[in-house]
N, C-alpha and C. Protein backbone atom coordinates (compact mmCIF):
# COMPACT_ATOMS: atom_id res chain seq x y z
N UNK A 1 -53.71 39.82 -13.11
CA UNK A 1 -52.52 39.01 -13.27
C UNK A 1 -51.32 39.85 -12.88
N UNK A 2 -50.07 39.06 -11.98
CA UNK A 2 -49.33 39.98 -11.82
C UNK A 2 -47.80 38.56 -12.35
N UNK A 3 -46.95 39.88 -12.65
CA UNK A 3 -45.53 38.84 -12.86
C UNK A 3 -44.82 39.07 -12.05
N UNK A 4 -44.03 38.17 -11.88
CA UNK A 4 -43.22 37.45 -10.70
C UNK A 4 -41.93 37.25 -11.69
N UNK A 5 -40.96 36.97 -10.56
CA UNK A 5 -39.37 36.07 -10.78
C UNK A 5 -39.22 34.91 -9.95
N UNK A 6 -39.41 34.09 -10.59
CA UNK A 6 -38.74 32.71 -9.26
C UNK A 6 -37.68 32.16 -9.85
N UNK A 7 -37.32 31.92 -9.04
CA UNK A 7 -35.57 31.13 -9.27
C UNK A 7 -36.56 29.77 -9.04
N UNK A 8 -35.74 28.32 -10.02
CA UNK A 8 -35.93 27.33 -10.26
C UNK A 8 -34.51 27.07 -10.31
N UNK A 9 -34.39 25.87 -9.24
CA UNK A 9 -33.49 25.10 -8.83
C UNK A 9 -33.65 23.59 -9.49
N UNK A 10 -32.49 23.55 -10.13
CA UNK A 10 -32.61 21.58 -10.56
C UNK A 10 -31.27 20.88 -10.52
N UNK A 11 -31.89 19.69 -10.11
CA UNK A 11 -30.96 18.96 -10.27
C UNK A 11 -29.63 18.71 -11.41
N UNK A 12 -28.44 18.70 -11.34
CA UNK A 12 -27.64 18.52 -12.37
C UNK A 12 -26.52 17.35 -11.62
N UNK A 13 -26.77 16.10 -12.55
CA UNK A 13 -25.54 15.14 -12.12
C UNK A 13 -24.56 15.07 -13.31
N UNK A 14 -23.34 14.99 -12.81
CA UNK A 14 -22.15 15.25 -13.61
C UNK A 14 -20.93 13.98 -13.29
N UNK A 15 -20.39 13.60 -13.91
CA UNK A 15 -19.16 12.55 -13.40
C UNK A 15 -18.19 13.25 -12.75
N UNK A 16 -18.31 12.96 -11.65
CA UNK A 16 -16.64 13.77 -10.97
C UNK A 16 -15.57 12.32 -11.05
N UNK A 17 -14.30 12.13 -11.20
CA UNK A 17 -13.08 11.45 -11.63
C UNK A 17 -12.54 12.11 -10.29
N UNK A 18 -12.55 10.93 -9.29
CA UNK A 18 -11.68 11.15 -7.82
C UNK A 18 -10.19 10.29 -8.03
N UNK A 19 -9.54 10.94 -7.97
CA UNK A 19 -7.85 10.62 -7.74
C UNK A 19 -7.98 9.70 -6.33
N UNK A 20 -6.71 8.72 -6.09
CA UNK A 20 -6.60 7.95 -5.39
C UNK A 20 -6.15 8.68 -3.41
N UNK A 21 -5.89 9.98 -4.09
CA UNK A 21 -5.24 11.19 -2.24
C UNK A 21 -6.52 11.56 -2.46
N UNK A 22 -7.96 11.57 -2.96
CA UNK A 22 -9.37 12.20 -2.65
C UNK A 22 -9.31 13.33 -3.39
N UNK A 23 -8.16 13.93 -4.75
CA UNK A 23 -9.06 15.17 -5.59
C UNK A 23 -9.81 14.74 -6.39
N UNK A 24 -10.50 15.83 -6.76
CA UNK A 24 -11.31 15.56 -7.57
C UNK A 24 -11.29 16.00 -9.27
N UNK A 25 -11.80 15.68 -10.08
CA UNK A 25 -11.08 16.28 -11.38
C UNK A 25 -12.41 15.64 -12.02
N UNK A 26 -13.51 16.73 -13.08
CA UNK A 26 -13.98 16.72 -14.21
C UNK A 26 -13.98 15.65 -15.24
N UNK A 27 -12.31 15.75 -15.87
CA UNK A 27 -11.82 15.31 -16.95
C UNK A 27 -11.13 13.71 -16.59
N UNK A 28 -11.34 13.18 -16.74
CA UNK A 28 -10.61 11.43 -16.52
C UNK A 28 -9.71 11.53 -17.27
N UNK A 29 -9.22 12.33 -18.09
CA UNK A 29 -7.45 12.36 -18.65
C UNK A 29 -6.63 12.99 -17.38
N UNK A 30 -7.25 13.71 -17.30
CA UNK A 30 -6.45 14.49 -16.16
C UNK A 30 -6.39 13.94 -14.63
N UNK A 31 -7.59 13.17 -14.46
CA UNK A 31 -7.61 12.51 -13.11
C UNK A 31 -6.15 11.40 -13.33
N UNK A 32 -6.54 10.85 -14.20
CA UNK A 32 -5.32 9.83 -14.86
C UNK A 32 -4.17 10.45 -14.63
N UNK A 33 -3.45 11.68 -15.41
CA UNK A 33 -2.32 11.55 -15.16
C UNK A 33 -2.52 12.50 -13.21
N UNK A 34 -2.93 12.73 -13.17
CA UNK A 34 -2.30 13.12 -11.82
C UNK A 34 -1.94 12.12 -10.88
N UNK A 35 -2.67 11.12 -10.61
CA UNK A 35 -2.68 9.45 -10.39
C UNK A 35 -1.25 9.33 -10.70
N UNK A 36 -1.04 9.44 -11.79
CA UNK A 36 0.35 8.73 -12.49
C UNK A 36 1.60 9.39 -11.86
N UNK A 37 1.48 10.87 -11.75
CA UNK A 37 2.62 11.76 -11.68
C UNK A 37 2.19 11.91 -9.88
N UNK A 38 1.72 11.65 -9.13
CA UNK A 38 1.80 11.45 -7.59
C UNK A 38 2.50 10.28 -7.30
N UNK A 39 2.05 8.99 -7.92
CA UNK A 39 1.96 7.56 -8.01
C UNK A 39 3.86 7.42 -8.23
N UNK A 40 3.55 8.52 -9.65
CA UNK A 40 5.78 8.33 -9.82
C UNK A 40 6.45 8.93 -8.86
N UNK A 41 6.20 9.55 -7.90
CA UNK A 41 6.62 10.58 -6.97
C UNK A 41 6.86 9.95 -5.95
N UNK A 42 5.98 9.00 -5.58
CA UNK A 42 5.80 8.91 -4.30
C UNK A 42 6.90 7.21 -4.64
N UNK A 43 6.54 6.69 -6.20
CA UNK A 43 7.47 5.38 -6.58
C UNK A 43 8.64 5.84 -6.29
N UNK A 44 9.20 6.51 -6.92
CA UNK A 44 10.57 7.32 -6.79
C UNK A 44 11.27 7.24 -5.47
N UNK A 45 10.22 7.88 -4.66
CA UNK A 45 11.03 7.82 -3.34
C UNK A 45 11.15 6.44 -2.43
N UNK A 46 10.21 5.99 -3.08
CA UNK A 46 10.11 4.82 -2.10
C UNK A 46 11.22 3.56 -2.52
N UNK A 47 11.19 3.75 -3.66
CA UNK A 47 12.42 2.40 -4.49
C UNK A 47 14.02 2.92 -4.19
N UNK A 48 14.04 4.07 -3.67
CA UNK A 48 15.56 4.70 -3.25
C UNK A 48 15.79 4.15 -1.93
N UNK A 49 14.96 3.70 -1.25
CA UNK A 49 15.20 3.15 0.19
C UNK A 49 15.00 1.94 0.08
N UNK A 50 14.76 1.40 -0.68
CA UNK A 50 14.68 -0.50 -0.99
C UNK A 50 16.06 -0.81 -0.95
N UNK A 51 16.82 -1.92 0.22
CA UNK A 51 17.38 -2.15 0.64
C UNK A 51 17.73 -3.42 -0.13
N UNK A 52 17.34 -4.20 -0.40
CA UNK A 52 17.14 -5.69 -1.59
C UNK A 52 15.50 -5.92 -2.18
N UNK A 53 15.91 -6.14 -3.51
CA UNK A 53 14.71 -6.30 -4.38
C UNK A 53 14.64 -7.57 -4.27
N UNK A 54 13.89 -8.88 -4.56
CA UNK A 54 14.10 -10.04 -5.06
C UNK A 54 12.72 -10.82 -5.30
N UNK A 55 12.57 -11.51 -6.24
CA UNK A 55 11.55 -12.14 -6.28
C UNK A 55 11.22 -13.02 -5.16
N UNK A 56 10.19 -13.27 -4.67
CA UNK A 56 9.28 -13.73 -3.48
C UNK A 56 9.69 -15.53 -3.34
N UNK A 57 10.23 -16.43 -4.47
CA UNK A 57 10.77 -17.72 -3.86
C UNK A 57 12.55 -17.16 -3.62
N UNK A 58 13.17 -16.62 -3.98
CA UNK A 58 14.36 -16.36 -4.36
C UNK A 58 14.85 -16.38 -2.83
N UNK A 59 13.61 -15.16 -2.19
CA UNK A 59 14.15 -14.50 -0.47
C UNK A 59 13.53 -15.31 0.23
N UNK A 60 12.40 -15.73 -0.05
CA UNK A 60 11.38 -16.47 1.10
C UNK A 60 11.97 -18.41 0.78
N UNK A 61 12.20 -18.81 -0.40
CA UNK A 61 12.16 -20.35 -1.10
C UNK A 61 10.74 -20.45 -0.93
N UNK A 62 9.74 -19.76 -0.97
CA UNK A 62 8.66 -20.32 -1.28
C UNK A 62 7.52 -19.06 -2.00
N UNK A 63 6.60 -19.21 -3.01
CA UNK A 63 6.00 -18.71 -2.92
C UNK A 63 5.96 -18.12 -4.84
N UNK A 64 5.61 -17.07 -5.43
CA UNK A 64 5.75 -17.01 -6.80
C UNK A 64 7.23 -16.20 -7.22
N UNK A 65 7.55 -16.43 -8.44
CA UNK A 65 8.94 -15.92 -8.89
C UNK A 65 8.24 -14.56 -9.84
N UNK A 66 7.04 -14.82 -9.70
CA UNK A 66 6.46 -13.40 -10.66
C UNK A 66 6.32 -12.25 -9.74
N UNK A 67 6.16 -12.39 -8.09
CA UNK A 67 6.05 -11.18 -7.09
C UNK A 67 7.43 -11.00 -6.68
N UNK A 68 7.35 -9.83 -6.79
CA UNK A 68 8.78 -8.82 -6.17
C UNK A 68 8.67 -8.19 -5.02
N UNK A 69 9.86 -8.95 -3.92
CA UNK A 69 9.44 -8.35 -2.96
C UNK A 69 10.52 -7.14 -2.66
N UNK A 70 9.94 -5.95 -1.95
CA UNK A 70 10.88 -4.67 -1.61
C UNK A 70 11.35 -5.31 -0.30
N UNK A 71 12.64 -5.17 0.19
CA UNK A 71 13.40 -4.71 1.80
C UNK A 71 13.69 -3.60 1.95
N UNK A 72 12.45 -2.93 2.87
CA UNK A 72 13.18 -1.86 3.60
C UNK A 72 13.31 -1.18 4.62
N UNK A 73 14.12 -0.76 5.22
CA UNK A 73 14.12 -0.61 6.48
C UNK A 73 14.15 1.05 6.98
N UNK A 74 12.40 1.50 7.65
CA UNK A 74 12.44 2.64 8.08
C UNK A 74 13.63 2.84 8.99
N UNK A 75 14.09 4.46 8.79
CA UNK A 75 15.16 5.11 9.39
C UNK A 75 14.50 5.85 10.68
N UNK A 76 13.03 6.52 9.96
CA UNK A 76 12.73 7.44 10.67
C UNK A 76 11.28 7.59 10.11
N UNK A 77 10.50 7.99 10.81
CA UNK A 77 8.75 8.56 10.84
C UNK A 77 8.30 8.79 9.26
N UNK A 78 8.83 9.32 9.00
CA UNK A 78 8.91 10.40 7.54
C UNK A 78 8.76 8.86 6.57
N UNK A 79 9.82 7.65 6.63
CA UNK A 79 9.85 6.60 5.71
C UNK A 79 8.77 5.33 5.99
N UNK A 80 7.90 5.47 6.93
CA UNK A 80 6.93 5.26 7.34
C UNK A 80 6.17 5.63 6.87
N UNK A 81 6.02 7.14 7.09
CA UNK A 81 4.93 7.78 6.37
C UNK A 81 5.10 7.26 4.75
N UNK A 82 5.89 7.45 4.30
CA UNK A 82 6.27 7.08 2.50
C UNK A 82 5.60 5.71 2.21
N UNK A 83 5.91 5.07 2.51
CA UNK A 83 5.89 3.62 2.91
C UNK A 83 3.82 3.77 2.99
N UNK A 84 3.36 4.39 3.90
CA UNK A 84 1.65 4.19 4.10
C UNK A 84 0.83 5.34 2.86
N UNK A 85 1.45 6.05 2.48
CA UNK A 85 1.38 6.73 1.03
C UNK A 85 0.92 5.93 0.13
N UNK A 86 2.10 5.20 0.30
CA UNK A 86 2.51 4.17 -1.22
C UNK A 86 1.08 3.07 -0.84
N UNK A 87 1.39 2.85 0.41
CA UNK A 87 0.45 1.64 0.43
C UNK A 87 -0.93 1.92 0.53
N UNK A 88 -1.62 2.86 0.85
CA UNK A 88 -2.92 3.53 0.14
C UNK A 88 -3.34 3.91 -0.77
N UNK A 89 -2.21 4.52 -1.88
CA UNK A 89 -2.50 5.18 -3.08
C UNK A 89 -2.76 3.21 -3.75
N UNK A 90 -1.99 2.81 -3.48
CA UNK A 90 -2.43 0.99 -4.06
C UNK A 90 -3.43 0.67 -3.58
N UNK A 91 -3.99 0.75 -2.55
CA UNK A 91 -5.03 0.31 -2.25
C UNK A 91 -6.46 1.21 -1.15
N UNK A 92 -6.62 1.93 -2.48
CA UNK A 92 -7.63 2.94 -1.66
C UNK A 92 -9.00 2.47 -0.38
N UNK A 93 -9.22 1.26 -1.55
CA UNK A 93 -10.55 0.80 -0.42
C UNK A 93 -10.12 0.04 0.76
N UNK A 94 -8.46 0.65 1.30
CA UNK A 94 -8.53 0.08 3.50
C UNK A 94 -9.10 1.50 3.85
N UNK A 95 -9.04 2.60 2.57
CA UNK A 95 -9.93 3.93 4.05
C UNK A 95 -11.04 3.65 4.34
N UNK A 96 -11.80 2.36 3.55
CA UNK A 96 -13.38 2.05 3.73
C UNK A 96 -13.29 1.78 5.05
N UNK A 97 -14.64 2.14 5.98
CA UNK A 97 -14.61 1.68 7.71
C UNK A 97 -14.70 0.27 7.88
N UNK A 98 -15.59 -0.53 6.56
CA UNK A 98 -15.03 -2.14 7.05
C UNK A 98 -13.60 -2.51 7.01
N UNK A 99 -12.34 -2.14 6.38
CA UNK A 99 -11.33 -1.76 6.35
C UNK A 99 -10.31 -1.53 6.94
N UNK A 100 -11.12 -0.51 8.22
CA UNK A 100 -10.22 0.34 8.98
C UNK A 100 -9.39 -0.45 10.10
N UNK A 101 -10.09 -1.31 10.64
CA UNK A 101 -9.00 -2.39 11.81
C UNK A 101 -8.02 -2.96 11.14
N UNK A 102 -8.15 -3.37 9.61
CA UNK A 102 -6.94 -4.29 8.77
C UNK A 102 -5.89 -3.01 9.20
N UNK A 103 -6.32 -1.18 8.80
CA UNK A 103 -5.62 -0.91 7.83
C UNK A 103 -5.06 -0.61 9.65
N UNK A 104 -5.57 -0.47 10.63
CA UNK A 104 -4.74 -0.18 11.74
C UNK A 104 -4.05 -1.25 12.10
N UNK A 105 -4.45 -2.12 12.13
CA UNK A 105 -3.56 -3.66 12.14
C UNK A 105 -2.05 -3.27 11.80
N UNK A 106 -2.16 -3.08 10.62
CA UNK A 106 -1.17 -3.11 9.14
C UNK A 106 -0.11 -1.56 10.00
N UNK A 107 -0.82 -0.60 10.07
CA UNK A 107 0.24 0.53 10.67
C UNK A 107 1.16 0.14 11.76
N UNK A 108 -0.18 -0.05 13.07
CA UNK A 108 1.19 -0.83 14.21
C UNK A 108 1.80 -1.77 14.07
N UNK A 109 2.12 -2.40 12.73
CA UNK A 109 2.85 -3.59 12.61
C UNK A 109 4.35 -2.72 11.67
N UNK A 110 3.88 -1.89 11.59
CA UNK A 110 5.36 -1.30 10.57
C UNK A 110 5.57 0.10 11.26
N UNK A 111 4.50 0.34 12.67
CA UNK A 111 5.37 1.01 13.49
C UNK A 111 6.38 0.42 14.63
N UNK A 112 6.23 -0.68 14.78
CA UNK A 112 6.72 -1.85 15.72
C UNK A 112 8.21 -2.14 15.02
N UNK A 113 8.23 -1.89 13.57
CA UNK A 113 9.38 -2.24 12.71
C UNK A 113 10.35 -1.08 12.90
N UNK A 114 9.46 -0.16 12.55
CA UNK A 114 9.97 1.35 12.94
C UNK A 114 10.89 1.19 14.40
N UNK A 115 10.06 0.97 15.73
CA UNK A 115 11.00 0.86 16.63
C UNK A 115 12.10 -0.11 16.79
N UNK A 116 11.90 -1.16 16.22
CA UNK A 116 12.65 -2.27 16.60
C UNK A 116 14.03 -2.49 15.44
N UNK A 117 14.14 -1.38 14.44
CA UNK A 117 14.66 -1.21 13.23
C UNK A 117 14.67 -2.20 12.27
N UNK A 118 13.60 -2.84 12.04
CA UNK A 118 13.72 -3.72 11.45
C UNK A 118 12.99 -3.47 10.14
N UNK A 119 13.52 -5.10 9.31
CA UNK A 119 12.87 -4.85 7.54
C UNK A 119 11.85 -5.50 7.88
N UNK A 120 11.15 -4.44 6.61
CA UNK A 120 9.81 -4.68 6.37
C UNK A 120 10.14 -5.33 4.93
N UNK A 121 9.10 -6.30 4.59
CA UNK A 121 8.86 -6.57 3.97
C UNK A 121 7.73 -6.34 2.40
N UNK A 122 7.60 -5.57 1.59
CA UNK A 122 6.49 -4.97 0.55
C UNK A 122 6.57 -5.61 -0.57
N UNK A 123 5.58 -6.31 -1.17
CA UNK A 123 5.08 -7.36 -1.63
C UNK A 123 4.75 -6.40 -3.34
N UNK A 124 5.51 -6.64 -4.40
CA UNK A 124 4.74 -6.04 -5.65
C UNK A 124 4.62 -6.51 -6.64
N UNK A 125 3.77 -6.54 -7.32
CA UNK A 125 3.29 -7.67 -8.55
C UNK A 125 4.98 -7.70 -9.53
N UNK A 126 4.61 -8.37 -10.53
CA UNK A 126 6.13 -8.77 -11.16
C UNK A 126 5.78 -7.07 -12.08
N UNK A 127 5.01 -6.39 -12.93
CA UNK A 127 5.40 -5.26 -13.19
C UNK A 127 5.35 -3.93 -12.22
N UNK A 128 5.90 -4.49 -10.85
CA UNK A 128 5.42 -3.30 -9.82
C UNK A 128 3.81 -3.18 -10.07
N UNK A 129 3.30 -3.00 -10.25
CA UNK A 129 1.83 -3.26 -10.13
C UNK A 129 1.31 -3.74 -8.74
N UNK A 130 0.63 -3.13 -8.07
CA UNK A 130 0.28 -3.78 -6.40
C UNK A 130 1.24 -3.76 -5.35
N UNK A 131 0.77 -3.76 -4.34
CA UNK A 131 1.29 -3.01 -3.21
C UNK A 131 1.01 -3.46 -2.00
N UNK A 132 1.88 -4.76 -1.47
CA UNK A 132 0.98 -5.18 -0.23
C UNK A 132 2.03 -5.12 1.03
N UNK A 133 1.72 -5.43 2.08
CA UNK A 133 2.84 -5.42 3.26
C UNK A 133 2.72 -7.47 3.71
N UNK A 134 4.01 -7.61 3.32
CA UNK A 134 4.88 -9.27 3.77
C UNK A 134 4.87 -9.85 5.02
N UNK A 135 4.88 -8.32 5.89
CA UNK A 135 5.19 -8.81 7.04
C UNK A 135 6.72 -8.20 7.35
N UNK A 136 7.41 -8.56 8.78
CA UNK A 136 8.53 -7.78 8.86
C UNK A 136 9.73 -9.48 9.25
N UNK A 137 10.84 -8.85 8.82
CA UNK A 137 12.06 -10.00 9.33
C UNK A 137 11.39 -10.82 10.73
N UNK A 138 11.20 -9.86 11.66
CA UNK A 138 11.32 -10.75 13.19
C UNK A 138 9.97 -11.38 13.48
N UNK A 139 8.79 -10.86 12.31
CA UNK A 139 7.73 -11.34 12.53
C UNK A 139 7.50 -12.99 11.49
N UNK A 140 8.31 -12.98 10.87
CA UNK A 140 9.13 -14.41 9.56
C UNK A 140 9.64 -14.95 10.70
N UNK A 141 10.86 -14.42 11.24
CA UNK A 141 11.18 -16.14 12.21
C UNK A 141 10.35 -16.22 13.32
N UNK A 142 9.79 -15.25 14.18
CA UNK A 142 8.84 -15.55 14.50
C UNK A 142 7.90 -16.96 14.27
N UNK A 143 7.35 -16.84 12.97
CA UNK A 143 6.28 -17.90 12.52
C UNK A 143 7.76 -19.15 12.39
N UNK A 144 8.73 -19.30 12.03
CA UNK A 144 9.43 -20.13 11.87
C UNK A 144 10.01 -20.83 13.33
N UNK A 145 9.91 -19.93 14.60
CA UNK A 145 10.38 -20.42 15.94
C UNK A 145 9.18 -21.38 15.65
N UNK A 146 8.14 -20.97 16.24
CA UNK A 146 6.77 -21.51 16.41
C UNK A 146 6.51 -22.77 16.00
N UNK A 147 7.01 -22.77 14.71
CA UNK A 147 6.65 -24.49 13.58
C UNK A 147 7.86 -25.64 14.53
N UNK A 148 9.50 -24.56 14.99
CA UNK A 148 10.30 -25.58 15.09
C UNK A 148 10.74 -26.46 14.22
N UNK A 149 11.67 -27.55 14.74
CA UNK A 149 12.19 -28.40 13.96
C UNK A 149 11.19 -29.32 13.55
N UNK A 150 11.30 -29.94 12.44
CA UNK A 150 10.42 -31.06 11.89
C UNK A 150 10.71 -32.53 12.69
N UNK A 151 9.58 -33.09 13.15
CA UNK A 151 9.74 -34.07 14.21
C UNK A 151 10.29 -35.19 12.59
N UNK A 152 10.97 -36.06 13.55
CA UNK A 152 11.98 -37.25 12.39
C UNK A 152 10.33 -38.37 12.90
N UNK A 153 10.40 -38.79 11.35
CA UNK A 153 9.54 -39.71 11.29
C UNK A 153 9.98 -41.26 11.85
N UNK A 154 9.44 -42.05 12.74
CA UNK A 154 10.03 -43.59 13.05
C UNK A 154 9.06 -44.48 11.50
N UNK A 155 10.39 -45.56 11.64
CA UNK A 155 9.95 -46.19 10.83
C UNK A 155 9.66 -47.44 11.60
């Protein structure tokens, strides 16, 4: 008989708590607030460039008085970037690849705003809660050229 050393390898599964930018964190208190304190960071900056707040029938006349919509109008690259921050950390699953054409859709449409200086439109639940893109000013009358005037009914 002779003795030996073997290393024995095993399996160990553990909960990892992924933050909404992809860290990773152990502890789900801590995943939590980091979430929170990126999430206020990135709120912060982004509500300083909101140009008019208003609820969604107020600006549009149509639609709910419980969604708040942001106006704002990129200056420059950087408020763009802020702006696709915000709108990922809300909605993590467009990095999914079924996803990925919306979420490119969605960029060249608020880089198009970017050039053309125009407002964008950002869509947020009545407690800020959610995070969507409206659409931009010229892409609204846009859909409104299109419909035209309402044909007069004959009697």
């Amino acid at each position: 008989m002779k003795k030996i050393q073997k290393e024995i390898v095993r399996k160990e599964y553990v909960n990892v708590f992924v933050a909404n930018d992809g860290t990773e964190f152990t502890d789900e208190n801590e995943c939590k607030q980091y979430d929170e304190s990126a999430k206020g960071v990135l709120f912060a900056k982004h509500n300083a460039r909101i140009v008019k707040k208003s609820d969604e029938y107020s600006l549009f006349g149509f639609g709910s008085d419980e969604n708040v919509i942001d106006v704002v109008k990129f200056e420059n690259e950087s408020d763009l970037d802020l702006t696709l921050q915000c709108y990922l950390l809300e909605n993590p699953h467009l990095k999914n690849e079924e996803n990925k054409e919306r979420l490119q859709k969605t960029i060249s449409r608020m880089r198009k705003a970017l050039l053309e200086k125009d407002f964008v439109f950002i869509g947020r639940g009545y407690d800020e809660d959610g995070y969507w893109f409206e659409g931009t000013r010229n892409e609204h009358i846009a859909v409104l050229q299109r419909i035209g005037e309402p044909e007069e009914k004959s009697e």
